[in-house]
C-alpha atoms as a PDB file:
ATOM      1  CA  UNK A   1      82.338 101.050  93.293  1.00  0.00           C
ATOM      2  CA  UNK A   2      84.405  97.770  93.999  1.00  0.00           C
ATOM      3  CA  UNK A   3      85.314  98.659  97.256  1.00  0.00           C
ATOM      4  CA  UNK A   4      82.238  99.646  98.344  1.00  0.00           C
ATOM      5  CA  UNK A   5      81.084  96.158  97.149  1.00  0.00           C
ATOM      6  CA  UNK A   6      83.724  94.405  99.027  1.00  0.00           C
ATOM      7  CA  UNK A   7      83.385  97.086 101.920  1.00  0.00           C
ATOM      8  CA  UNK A   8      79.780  95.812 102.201  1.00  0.00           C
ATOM      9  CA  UNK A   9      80.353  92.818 102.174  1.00  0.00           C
ATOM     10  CA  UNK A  10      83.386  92.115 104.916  1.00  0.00           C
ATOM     11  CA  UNK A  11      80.730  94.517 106.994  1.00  0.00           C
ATOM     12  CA  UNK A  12      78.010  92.075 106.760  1.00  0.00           C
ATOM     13  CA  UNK A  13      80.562  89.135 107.375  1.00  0.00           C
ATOM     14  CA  UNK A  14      82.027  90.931 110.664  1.00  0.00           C
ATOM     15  CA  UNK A  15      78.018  91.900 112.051  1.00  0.00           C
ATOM     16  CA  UNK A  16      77.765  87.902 111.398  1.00  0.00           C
ATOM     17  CA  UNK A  17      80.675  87.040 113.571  1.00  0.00           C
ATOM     18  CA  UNK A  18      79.954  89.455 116.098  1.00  0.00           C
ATOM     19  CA  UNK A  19      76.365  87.782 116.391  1.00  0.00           C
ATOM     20  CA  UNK A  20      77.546  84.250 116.669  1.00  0.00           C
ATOM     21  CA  UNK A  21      80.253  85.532 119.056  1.00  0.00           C
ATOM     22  CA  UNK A  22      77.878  86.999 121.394  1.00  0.00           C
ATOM     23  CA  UNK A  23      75.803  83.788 121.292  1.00  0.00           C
ATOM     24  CA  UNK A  24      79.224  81.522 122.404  1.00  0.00           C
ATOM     25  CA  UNK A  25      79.306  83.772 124.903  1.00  0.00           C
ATOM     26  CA  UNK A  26      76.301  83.240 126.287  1.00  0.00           C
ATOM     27  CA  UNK A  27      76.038  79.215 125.795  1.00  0.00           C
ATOM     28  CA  UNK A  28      79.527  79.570 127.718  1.00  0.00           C
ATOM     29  CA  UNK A  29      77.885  81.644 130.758  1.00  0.00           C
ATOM     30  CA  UNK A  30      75.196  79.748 130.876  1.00  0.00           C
ATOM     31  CA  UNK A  31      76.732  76.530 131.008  1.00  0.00           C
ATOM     32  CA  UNK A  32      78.930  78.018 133.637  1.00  0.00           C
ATOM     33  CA  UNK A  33      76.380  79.311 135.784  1.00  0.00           C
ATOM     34  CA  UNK A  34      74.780  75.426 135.311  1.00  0.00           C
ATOM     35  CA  UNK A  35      77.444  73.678 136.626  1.00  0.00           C
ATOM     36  CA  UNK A  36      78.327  71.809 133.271  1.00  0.00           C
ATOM     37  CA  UNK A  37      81.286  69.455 132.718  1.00  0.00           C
ATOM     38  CA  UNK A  38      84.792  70.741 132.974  1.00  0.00           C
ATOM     39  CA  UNK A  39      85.016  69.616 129.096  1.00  0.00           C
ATOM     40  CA  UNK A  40      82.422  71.297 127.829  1.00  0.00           C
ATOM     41  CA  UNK A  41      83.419  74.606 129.512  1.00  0.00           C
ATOM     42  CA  UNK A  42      86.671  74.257 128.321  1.00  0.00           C
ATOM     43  CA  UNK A  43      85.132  73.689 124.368  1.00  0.00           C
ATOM     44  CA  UNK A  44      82.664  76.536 124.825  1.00  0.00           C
ATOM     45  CA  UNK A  45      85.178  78.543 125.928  1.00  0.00           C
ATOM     46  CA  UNK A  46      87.567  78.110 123.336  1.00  0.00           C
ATOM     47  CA  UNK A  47      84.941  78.596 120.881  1.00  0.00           C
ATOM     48  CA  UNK A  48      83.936  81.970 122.379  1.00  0.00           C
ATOM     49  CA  UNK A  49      87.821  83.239 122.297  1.00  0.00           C
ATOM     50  CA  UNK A  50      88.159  81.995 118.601  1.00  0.00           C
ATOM     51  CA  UNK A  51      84.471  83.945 117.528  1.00  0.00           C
ATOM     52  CA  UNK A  52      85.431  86.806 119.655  1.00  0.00           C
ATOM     53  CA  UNK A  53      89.759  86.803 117.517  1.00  0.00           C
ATOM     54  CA  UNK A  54      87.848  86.355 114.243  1.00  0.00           C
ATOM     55  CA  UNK A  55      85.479  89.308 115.169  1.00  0.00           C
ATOM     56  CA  UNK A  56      88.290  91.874 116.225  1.00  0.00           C
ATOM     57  CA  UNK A  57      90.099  91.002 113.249  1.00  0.00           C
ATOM     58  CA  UNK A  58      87.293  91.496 110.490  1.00  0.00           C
ATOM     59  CA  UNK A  59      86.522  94.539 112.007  1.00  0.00           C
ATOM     60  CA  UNK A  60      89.700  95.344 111.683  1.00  0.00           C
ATOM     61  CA  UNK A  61      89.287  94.543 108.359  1.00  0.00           C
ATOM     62  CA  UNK A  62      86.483  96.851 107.586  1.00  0.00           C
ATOM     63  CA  UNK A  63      87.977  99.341 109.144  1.00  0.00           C
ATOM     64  CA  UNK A  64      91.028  99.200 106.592  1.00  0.00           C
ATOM     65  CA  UNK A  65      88.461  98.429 103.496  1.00  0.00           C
ATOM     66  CA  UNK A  66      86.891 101.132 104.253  1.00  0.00           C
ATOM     67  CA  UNK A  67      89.606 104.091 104.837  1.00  0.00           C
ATOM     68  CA  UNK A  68      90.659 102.284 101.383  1.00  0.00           C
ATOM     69  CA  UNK A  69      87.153 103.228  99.407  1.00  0.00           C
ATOM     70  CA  UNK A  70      87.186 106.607 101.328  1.00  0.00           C
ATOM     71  CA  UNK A  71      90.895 107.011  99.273  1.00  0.00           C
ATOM     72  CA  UNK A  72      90.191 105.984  95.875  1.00  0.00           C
ATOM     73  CA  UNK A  73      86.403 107.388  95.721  1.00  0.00           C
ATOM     74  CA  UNK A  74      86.705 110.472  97.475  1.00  0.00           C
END
């Protein structure tokens, strides 16, 4: 039962960073397509690689937690 707790849990987290990544990356393309500072771009930009890193790795993450709860409960 813990580790579907904590199983549920990372999930939830990861859905959450895959949101907020997909919203970076569409602030990023927008302000792209609008011409906006090189500066900006540049922030944006390193904000949508950082969402997008964190997002591969807690899926990774959930991935593992849960092969780890299929283990111990069967």
């Amino acid at each position: 039962m813990f580790w579907t707790a904590v199983w549920f849990i990372v999930n939830i987290i990861f859905v959450i960073s895959f949101i907020l990544f997909l919203f970076r990356q569409r602030a990023f393309s927008l302000a792209k397509m609008e011409g906006a500072e090189e500066e900006k771009l540049r922030k944006l930009h390193r904000w949508s690689k950082l969402s997008g890193a964190a997002s591969i790795l807690l899926f990774l993450a959930t991935t593992v937690i849960f092969l780890v709860n299929m283990k111990v409960n069967g």
